[in-house]
Protein backbone atom coordinates (compact mmCIF):
# COMPACT_ATOMS: atom_id res chain seq x y z
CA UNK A 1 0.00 0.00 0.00
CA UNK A 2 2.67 2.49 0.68
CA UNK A 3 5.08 1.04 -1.82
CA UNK A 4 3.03 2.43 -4.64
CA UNK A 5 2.16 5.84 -2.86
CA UNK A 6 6.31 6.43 -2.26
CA UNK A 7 6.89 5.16 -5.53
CA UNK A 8 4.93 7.95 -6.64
CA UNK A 9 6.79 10.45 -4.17
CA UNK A 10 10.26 8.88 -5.25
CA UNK A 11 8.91 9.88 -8.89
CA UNK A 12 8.48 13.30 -7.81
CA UNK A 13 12.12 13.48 -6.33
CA UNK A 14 10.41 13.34 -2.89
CA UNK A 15 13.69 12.99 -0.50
CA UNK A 16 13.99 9.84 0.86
CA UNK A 17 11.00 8.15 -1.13
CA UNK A 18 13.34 6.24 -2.47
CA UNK A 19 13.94 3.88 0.75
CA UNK A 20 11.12 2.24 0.07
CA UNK A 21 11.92 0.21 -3.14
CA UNK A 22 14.67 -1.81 -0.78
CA UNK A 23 13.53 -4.66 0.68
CA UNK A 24 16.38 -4.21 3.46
CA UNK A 25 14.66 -0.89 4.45
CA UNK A 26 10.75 -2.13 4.29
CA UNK A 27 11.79 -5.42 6.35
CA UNK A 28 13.32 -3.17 9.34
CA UNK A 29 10.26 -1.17 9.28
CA UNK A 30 8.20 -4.35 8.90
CA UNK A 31 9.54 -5.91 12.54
CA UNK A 32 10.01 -2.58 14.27
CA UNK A 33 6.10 -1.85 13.25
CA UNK A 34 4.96 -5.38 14.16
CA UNK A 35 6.96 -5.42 17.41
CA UNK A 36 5.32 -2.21 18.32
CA UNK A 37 1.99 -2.65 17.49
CA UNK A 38 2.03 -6.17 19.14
CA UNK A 39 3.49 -4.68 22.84
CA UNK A 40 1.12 -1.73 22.42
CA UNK A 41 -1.93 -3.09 21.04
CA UNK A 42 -1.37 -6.33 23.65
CA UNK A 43 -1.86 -5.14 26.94
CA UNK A 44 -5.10 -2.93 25.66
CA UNK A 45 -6.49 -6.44 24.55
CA UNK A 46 -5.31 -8.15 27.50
CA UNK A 47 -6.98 -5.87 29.30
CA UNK A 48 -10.23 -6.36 27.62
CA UNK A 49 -10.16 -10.06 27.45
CA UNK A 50 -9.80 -10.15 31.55
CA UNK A 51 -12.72 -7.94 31.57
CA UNK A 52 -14.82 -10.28 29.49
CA UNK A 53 -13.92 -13.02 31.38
CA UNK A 54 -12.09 -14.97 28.87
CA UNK A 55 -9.99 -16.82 31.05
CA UNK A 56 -7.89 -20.36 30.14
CA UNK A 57 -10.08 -23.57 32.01
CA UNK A 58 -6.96 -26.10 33.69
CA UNK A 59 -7.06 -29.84 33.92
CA UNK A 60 -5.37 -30.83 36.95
CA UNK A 61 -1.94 -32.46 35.56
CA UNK A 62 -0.44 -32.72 38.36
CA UNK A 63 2.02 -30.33 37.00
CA UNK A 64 4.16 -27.67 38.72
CA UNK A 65 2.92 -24.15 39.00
CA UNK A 66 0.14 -25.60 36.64
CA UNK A 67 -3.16 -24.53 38.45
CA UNK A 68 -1.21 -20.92 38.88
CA UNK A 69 -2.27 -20.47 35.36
CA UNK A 70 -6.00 -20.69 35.74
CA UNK A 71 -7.74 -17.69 34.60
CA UNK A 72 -5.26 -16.47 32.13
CA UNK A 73 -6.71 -14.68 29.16
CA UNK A 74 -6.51 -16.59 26.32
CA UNK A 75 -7.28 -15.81 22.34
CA UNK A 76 -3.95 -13.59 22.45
CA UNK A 77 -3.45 -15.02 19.17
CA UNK A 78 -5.11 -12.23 18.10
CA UNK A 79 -2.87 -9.90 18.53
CA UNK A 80 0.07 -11.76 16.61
CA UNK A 81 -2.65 -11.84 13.09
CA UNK A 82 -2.79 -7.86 13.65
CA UNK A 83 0.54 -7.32 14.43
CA UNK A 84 1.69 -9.97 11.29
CA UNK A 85 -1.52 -8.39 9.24
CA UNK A 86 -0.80 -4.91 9.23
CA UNK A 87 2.55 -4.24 8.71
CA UNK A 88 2.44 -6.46 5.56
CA UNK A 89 -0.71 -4.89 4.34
CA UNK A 90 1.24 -1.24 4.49
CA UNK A 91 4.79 -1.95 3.82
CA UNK A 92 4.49 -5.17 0.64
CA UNK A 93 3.61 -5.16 -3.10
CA UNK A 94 -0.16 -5.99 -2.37
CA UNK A 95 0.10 -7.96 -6.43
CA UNK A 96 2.46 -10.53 -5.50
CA UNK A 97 1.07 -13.56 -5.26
CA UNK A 98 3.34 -14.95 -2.65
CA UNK A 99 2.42 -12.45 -0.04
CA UNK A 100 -1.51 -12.80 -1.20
CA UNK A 101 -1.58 -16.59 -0.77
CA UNK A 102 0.58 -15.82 2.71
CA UNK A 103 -2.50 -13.19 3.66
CA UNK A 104 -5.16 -15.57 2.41
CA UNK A 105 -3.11 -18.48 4.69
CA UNK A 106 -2.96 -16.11 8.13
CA UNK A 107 -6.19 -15.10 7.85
CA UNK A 108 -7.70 -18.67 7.05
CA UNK A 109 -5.69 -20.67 9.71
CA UNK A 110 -6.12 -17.44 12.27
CA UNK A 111 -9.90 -18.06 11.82
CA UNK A 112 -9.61 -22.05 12.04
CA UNK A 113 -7.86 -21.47 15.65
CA UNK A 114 -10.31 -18.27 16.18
CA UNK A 115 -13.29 -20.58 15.78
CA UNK A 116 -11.89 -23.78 18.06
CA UNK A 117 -11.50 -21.18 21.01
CA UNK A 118 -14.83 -19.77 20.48
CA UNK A 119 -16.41 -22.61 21.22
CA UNK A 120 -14.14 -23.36 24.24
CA UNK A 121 -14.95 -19.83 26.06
CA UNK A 122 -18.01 -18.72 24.78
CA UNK A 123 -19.99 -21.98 24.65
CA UNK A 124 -18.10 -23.45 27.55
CA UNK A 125 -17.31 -26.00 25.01
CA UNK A 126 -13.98 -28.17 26.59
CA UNK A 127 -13.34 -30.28 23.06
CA UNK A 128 -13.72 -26.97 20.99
CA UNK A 129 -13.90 -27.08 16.87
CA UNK A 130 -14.12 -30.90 16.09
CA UNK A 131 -11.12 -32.12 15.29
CA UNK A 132 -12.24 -33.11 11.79
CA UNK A 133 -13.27 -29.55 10.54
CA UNK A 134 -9.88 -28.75 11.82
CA UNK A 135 -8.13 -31.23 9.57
CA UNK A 136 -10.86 -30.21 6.69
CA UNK A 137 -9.82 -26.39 7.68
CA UNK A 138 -6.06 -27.50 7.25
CA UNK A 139 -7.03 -29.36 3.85
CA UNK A 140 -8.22 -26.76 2.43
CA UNK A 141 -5.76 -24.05 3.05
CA UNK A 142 -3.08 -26.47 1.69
CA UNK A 143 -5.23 -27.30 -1.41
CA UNK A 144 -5.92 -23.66 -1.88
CA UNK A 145 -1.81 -23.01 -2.03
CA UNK A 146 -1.11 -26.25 -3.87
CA UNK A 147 -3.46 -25.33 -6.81
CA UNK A 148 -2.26 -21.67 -6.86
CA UNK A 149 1.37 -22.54 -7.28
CA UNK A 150 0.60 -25.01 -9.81
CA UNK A 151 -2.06 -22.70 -11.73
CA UNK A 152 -0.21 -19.04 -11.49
CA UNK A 153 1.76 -18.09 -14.13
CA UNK A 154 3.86 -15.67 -11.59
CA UNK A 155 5.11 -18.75 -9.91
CA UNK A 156 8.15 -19.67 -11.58
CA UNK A 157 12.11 -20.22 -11.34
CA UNK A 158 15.29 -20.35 -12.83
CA UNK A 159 17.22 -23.47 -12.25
CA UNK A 160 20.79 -23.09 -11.21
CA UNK A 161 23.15 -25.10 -13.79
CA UNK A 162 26.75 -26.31 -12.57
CA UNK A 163 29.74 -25.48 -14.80
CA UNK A 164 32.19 -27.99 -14.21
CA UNK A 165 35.92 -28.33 -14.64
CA UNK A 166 38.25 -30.95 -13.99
CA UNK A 167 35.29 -32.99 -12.13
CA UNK A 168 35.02 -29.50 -9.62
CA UNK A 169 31.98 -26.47 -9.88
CA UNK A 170 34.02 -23.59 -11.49
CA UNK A 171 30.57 -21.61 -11.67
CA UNK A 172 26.99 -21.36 -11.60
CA UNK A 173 24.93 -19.97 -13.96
CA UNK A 174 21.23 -19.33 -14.79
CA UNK A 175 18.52 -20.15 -17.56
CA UNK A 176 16.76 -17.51 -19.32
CA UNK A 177 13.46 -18.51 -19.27
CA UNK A 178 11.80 -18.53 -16.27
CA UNK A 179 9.74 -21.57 -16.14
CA UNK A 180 7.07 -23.52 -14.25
CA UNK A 181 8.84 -26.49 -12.43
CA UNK A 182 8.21 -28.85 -10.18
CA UNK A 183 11.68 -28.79 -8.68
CA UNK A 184 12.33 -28.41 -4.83
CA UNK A 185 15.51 -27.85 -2.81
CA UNK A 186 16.73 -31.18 -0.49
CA UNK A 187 19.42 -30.87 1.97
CA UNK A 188 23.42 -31.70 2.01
CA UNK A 189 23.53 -32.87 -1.46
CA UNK A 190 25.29 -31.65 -4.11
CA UNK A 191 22.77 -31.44 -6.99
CA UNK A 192 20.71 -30.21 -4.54
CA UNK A 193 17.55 -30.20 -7.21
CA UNK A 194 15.10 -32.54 -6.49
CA UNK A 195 12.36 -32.98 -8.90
CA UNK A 196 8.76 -34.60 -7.73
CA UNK A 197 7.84 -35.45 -11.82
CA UNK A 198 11.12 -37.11 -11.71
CA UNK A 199 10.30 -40.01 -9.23
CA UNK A 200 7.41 -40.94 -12.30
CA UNK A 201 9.77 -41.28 -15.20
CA UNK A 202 8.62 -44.38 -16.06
CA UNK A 203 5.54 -42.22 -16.65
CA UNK A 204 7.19 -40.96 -20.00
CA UNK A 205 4.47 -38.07 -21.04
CA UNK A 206 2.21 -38.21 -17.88
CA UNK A 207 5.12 -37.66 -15.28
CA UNK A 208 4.85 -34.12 -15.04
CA UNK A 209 1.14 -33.99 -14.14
CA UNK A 210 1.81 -36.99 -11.17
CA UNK A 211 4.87 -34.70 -9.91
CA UNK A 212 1.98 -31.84 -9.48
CA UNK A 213 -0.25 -34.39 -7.89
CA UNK A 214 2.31 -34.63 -5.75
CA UNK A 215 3.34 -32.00 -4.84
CA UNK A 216 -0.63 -31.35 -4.15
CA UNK A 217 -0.35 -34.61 -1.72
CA UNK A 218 2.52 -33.26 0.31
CA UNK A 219 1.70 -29.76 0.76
CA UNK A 220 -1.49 -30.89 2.18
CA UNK A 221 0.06 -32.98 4.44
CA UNK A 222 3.25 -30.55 5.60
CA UNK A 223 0.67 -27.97 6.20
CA UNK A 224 -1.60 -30.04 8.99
CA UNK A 225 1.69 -31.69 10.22
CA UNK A 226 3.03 -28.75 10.93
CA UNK A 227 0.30 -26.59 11.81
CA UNK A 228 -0.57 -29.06 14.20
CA UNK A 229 2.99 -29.96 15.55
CA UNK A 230 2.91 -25.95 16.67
CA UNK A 231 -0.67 -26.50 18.41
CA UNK A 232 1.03 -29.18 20.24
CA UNK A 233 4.22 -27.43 21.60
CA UNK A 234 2.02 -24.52 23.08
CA UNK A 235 2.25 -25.88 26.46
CA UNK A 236 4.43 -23.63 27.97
CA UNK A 237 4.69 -20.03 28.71
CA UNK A 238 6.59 -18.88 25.85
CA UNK A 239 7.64 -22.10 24.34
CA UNK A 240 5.60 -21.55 20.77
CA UNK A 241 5.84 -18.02 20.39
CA UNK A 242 9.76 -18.09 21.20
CA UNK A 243 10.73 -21.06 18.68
CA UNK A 244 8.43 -20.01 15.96
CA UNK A 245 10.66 -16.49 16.10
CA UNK A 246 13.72 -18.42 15.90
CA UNK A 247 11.97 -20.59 12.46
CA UNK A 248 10.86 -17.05 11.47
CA UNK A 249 14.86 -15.71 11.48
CA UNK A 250 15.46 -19.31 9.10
CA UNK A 251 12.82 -18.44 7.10
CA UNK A 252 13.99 -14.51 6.36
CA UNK A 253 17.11 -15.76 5.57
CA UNK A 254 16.38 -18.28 3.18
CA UNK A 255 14.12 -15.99 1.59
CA UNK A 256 16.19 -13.43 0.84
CA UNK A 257 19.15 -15.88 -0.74
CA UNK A 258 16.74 -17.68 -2.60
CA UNK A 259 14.95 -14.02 -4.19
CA UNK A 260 18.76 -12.68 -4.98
CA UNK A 261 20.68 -13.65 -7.42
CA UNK A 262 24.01 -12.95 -6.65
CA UNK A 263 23.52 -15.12 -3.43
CA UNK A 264 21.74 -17.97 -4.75
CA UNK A 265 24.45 -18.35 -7.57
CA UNK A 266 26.99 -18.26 -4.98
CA UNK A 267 25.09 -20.66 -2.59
CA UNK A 268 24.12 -22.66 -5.86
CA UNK A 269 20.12 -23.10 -5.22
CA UNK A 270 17.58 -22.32 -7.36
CA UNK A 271 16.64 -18.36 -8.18
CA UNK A 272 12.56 -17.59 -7.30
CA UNK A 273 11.72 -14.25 -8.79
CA UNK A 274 9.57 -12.39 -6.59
CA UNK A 275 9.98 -13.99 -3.24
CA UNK A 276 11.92 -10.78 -2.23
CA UNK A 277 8.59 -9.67 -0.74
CA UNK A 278 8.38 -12.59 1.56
CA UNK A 279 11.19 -10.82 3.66
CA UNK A 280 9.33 -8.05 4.64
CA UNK A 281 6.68 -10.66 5.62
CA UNK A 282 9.01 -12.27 7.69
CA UNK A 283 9.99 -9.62 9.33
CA UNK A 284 6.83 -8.23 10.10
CA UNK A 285 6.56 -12.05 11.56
CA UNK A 286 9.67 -12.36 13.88
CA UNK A 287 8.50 -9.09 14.81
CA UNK A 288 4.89 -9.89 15.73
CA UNK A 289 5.94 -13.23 18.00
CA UNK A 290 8.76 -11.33 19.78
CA UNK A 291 6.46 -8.79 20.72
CA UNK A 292 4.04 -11.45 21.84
CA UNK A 293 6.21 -13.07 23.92
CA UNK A 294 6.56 -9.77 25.94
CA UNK A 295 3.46 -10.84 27.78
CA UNK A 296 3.41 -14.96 26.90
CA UNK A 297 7.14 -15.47 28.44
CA UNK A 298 7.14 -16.76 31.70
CA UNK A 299 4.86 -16.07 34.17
CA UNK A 300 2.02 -15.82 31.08
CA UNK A 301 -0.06 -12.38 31.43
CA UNK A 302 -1.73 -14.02 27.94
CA UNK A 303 -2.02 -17.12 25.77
CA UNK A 304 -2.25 -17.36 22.60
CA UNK A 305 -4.56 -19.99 21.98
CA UNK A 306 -5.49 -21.61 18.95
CA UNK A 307 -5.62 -18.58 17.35
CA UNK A 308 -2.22 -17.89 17.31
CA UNK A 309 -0.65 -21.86 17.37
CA UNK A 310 -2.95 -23.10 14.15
CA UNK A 311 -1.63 -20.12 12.36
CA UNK A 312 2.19 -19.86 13.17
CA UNK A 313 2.90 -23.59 12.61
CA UNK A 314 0.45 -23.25 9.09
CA UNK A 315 2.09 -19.83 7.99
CA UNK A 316 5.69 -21.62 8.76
CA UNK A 317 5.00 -24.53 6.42
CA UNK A 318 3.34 -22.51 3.76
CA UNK A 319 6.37 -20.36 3.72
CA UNK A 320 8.59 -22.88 3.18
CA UNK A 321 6.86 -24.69 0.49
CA UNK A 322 6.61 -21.38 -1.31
CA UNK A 323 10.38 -21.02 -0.96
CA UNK A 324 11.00 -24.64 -1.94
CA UNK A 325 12.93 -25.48 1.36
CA UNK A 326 9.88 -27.57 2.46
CA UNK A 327 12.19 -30.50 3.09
CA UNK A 328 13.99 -28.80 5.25
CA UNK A 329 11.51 -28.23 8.11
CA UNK A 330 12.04 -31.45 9.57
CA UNK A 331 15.88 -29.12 10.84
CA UNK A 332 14.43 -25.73 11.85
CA UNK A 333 11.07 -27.65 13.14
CA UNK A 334 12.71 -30.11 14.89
CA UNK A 335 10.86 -28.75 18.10
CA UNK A 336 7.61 -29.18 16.20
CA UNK A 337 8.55 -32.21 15.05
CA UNK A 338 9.88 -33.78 18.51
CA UNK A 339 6.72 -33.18 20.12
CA UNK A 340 4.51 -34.52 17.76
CA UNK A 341 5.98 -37.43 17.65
CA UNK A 342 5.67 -38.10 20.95
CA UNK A 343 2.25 -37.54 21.38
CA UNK A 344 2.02 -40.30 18.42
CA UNK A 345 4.36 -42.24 20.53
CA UNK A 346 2.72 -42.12 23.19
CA UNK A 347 -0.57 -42.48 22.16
CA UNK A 348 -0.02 -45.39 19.57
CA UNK A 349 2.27 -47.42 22.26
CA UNK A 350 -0.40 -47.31 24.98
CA UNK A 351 -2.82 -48.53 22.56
CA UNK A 352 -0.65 -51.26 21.57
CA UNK A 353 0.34 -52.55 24.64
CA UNK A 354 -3.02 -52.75 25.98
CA UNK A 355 -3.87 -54.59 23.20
CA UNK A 356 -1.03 -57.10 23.89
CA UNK A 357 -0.58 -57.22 27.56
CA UNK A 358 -3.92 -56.01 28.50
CA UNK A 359 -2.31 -52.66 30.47
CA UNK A 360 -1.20 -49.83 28.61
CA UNK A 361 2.06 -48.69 28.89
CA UNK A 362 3.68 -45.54 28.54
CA UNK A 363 7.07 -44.60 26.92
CA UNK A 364 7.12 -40.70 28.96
CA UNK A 365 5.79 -39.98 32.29
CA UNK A 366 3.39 -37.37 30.15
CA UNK A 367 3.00 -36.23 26.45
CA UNK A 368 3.87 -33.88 24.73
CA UNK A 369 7.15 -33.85 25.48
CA UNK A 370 7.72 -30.75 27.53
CA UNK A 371 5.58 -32.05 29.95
CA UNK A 372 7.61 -35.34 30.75
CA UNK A 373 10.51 -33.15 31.74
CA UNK A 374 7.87 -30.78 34.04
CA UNK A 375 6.30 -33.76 35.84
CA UNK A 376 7.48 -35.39 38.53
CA UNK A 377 7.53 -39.13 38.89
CA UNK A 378 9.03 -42.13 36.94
CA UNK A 379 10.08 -42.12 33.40
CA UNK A 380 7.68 -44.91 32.44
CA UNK A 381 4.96 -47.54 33.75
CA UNK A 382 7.60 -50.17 33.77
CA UNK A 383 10.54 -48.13 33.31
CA UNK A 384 14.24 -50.20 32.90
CA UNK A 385 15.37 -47.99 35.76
CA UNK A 386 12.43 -47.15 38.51
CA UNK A 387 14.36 -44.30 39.60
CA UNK A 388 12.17 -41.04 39.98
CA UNK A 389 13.32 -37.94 38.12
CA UNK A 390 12.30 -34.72 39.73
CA UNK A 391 10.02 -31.74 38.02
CA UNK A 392 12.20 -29.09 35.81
CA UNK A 393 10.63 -25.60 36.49
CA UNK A 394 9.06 -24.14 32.98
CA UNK A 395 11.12 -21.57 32.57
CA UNK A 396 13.92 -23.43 32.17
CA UNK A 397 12.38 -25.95 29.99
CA UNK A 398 11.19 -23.49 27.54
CA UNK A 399 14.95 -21.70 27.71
CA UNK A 400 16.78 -25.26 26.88
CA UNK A 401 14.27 -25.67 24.11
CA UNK A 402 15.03 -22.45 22.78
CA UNK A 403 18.51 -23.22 22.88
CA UNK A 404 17.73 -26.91 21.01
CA UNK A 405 15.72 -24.75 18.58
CA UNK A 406 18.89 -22.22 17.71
CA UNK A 407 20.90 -25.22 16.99
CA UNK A 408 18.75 -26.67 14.33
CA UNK A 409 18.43 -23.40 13.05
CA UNK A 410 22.06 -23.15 12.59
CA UNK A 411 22.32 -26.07 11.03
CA UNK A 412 19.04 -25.35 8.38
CA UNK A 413 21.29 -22.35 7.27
CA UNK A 414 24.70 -24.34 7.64
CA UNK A 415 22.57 -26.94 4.86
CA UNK A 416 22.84 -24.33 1.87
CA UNK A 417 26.74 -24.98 2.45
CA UNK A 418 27.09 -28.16 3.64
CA UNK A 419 27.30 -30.57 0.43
C-alpha cells in the first residue's frame, strides 16, 4: 500500500521516497512496526479479554505451577494476526502472489484457531472445533496453495546449472526462461535439485502432471503436520511463540538468498523471482511473536490460543513450500517435530500394549514432550530404571528448548553450504 504511494513520491524526487523500493529498508520497518503494534496493542487487549472473562479452564496435571495459570486470558493469538496483518498490508507489493496466498493463509488458519476457542470460552465447550473440521480447515488451506502454485503463471524459477571443470563447480549460472517447475531444494547434497515429476519417469508423457499431484499430496500434508505440531508445543509459557521467532529468522534468511541472485548463484540453489517480498513478511513475523512473547514469556499475562498456534505452525510450512525449502523443516522444526511425535508415541504405544498385555504402557511420564521433563515421577509404567526424576521448572524448559531450537536453526542455514 505504501510502496506504490512512495513510488509515486520517489517519482516526484520526494527525498527519501526512495527507501522504500529496498527490501532491506521495508523489512526493518516491517519488525520494528509489528513489534510495536504487538506490545502496544497487547496489553489494551489483555486488558479487555480479563474484563470479558475470557480466562484459560486447567485440567489438573499434576504439574508444577500448573493450576497458577488458571484464569489467564486466552485468544492472544489475536494480537500476533494484527501485528503480522498490518505491517504487511502497508509496507508489501499488495500484487504478488506470494504475499496474497501468505494473507489468504494467516487469515484462514487465524480463523480455524479463532473458531476452536470460540467454542471453548463462549460456549463453555472443553473439546472446541471438532477435530475433523480442523483437519478439513487444514485441507483446504493447503489445497488452496497447492493449486495456486501449480495454476499461477507468476510462480516460476530459474534453475541453477553447474559449470564444471576438472570434475570441480568452477561456476553457476542461470537459464533464461523462467519456467514452471516442479523442482524443490533437499538438503546436504550436491545437486541439490530434487524434482517430484522425476520419481514418475517411467511415466514418460504423464510424469509431469503426477509430480503436481504430488506436490498437491505433500503440501497438504506438511501444512496439517506442521500446523498441528505448533498446536502441540504450546504448552508452555513462551515455548511456541519463542521457537516459531527463531523458524521465522530461518525463514527470512532463506528468503532473501533464494529471491537474490548474486547469493543464490553463490550458494548454488535455485533463483525464485519475486519472493523478495516474503522478507518483509518475515519480518513483520519475527517481529509480531517477539512482541508477543513480551506478555506470553514466563509467568504468562496471555495465551495465545489456537488462534495464534494453528496459524504460526500453518504460515511456517506454507512459507517454506513457497520457498521450496519444504524438506527442510524437519531441521528448523525439529521442536515441532519432537513433540509430535511423541504424542504419536505415546498415544499409539499405549494402545498397543493394551492390546497385547492387556495394560497400557507408557514410553514418557506425560505427552507432549515438555511435559515429561515438568512432571514429577518415573520415566515410564515399567521403566528399565524405577528411579524417579524430579520436576524441571518451565522456565527453564522453555529456555533449553530455545537453545535446542537455535541449533537446528544453525544447522538449516549451515545446509545451503554443507554438500
Amino acid at each position: 500500500m505504501l510502496v506504490e504511494l512512495f513510488k509515486y513520491l520517489d517519482s516526484l524526487d520526494f527525498p527519501g521516497a526512495g527507501m522504500f523500493q529496498y527490501i532491506s529498508f521495508r523489512s526493518s520497518i516491517a519488525f520494528i512496526l509489528s513489534m510495536f503494534i504487538a506490545t502496544t496493542i497487547g496489553k489494551r487487549i489483555i486488558a479487555k479479554l480479563q474484563r470479558m472473562q475470557i480466562g484459560e479452564t486447567i485440567r489438573d496435571l499434576n504439574l508444577e505451577g500448573q493450576m497458577s495459570k488458571k484464569g489467564t486470558p486466552t485468544m492472544g493469538g489475536v494480537i500476533i494476526l494484527a501485528a503480522i496483518l498490518i505491517p504487511v498490508l502497508l509496507l508489501t507489493k499488495l500484487n504478488n502472489i506470494y504475499i496474497i496466498l501468505m494473507l489468504i493463509s494467516t487469515i484462514w488458519l487465524g480463523g480455524i484457531g479463532f473458531a476452536d476457542d470460540y467454542i471453548k470460552v463462549f460456549k463453555k465447550d472443553k473439546e472446541g472445533l471438532k477435530g475433523i473440521f480442523k483437519i478439513l480447515g487444514q485441507i483446504g488451506i493447503g489445497l488452496i496453495v497447492a493449486m495456486v502454485l501449480y495454476l499461477s503463471p507468476q510462480v516460476v524459477i530459474r534453475e541453477n546449472v553447474e559449470v564444471f571443470r576438472n570434475q570441480k563447480v568452477q561456476n553457476v549460472h542461470y537459464r533464461q526462461d523462467e519456467v514452471k517447475s516442479t523442482k524443490t531444494t533437499i538438503p546436504f547434497f550436491k545437486n541439490n535439485n530434487m524434482d517430484y515429476a522425476g520419481l514418475f519417469n517411467k511415466m514418460k508423457e504423464h510424469k509431469q502432471a503426477a509430480g503436481w499431484i504430488l506436490f498437491i499430496i505433500v503440501v497438504i500434508f506438511i501444512v496439517t503436520a506442521v500446523s498441528n505440531g505448533a498446536n502441540l508445543t504450546d504448552g508452555l509459557d513462551g515455548l511456541a511463540t519463542g521457537s516459531s521467532a527463531i523458524i521465522g529468522v530461518v525463514l527470512l534468511v532463506l528468503a532473501y538468498v533464494s529471491s537474490n541472485i548474486v547469493w543464490a548463484s553463490y550458494l548454488n540453489i535455485m533463483y525464485i523471482p519475486g519472493t523478495q517480498e516474503l522478507v518483509v513478511f518475515a519480518a513483520a513475523f519475527i517481529g509480531a511473536t517477539i512482541g508477543f512473547l513480551w506478555y506470553n514469556s514466563y509467568p504468562a499475562q496471555v495465551f495465545m490460543g489456537d488462534t495464534g498456534s494453528l496459524m504460526l505452525g500453518g504460515v511456517i510450512a506454507i512459507f517454506s513450500i513457497i520457498i521450496r525449502k519444504e524438506l527442510l523443516i524437519p531441521i528448523f522444526c525439529g521442536i515441532f517435530l519432537v513433540e509430535a511425535l511423541s504424542v504419536m508415541m505415546q498415544r499409539y504405544y499405549f494402545k498397543y500394549t493394551k492390546l497385547r498385555f492387556g495394560v497400557g504402557k507408557r514410553i514418557l511420564k506425560m505427552a507432549p514432550l515438555h511435559h515429561h521433563f515438568q512432571k514429577q515421577g518415573f520415566a515410564g509404567i515399567d521403566a528399565i530404571i524405577q528411579k524417579p526424576t524430579r520436576a524441571i521448572p518451565e522456565s527453564k524448559i522453555t529456555i533449553r528448548f530455545w537453545i535446542v531450537g537455535m541449533i537446528l536453526a544453525v544447522l538449516a542455514i549451515a545446509t545451503l553450504k554443507m554438500r
